[in-house]
Protein backbone atom coordinates (compact mmCIF):
# COMPACT_ATOMS: atom_id res chain seq x y z
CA UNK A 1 63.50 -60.67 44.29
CA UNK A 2 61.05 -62.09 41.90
CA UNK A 3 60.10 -61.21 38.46
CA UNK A 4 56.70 -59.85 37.63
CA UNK A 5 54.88 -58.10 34.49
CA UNK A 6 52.07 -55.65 35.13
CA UNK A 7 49.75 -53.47 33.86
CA UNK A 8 46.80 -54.41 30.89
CA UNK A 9 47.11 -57.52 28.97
CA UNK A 10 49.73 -57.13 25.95
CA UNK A 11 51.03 -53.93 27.49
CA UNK A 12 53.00 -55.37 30.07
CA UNK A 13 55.74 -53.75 31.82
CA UNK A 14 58.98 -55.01 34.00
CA UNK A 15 58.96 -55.15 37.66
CA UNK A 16 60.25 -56.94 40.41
CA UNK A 17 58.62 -57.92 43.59
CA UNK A 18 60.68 -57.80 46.88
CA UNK A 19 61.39 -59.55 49.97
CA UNK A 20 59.51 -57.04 52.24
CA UNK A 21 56.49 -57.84 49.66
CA UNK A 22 56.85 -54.16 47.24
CA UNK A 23 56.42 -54.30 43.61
CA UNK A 24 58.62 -52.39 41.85
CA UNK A 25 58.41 -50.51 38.12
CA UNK A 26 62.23 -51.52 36.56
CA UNK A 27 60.98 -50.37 33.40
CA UNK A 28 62.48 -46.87 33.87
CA UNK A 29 65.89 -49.15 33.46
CA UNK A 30 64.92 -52.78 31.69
CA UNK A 31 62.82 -53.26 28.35
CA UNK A 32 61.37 -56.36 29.42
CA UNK A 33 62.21 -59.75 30.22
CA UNK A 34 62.02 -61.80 27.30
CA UNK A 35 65.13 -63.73 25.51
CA UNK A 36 67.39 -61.00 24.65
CA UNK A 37 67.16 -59.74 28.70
CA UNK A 38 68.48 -63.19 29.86
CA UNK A 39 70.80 -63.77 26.92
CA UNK A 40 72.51 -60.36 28.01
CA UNK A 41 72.96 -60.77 31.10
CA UNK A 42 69.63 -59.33 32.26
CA UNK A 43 69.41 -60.80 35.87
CA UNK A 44 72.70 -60.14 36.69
CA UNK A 45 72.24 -56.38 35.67
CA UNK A 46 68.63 -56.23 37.81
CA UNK A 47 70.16 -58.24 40.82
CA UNK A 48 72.42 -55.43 40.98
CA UNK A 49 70.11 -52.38 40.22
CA UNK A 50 67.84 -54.15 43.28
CA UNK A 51 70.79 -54.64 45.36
CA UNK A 52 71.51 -50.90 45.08
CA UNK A 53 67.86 -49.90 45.67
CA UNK A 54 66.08 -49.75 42.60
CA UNK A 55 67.62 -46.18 41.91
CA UNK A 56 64.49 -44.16 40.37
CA UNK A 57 62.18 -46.61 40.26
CA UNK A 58 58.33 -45.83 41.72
CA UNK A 59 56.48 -48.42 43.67
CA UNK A 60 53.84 -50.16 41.51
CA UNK A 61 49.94 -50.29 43.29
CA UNK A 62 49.13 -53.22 44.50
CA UNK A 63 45.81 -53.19 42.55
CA UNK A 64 48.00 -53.26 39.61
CA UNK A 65 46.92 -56.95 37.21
CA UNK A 66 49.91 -59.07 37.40
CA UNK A 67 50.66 -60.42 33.54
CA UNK A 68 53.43 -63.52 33.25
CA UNK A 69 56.41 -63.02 34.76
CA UNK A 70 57.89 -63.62 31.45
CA UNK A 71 57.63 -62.15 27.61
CA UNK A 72 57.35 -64.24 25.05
CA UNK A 73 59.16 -67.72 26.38
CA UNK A 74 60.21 -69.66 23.49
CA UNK A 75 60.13 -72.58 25.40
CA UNK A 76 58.04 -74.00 28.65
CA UNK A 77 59.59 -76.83 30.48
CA UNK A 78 58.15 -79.24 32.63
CA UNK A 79 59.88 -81.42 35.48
CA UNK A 80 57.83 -83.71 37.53
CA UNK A 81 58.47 -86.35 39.93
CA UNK A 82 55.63 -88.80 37.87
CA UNK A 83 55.20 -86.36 34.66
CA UNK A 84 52.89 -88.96 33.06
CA UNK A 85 50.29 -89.25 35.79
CA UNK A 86 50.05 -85.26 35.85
CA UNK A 87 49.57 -85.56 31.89
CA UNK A 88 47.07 -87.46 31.90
């Protein structure tokens, strides 16, 4: 399961993408994923609802724009093997 965002730019809505490659609409049961969704527990809560099918969830179109996976990060970290050579 991955996370992914979709729909027009600003307007963004939860979804996961699966194994077997379909994008799902978890907005029906998540508000987004943004800091309150992880500080709650939010993946553990949409592991489950995936693990038990994505109960009333509709398949998103594949045509569908793909926003960031994320809402509003309040931080971006970067690890690199040689961070200062990709910097400059």
């Amino acid at each position: 399961m991955k996370l992914i965002r979709f729909g027009e730019a600003g307007r963004e809505e939860p979804g996961v993408l699966l194994e077997d490659g379909r994008r799902m609409d978890a907005s029906g049961e998540f508000m987004d994923y943004d800091e309150a969704f992880f500080a709650m527990g939010g993946m553990e809560s949409l592991a489950e609802w995936v693990e038990q099918g994505c109960p009333g969830a509709t398949e998103v179109d594949p045509m569908v724009r793909l926003g960031p996976p994320i809402a509003r990060p309040s931080k971006i970290v970067c690890v690199g093997q040689n961070y200062v050579e990709h910097a400059k």
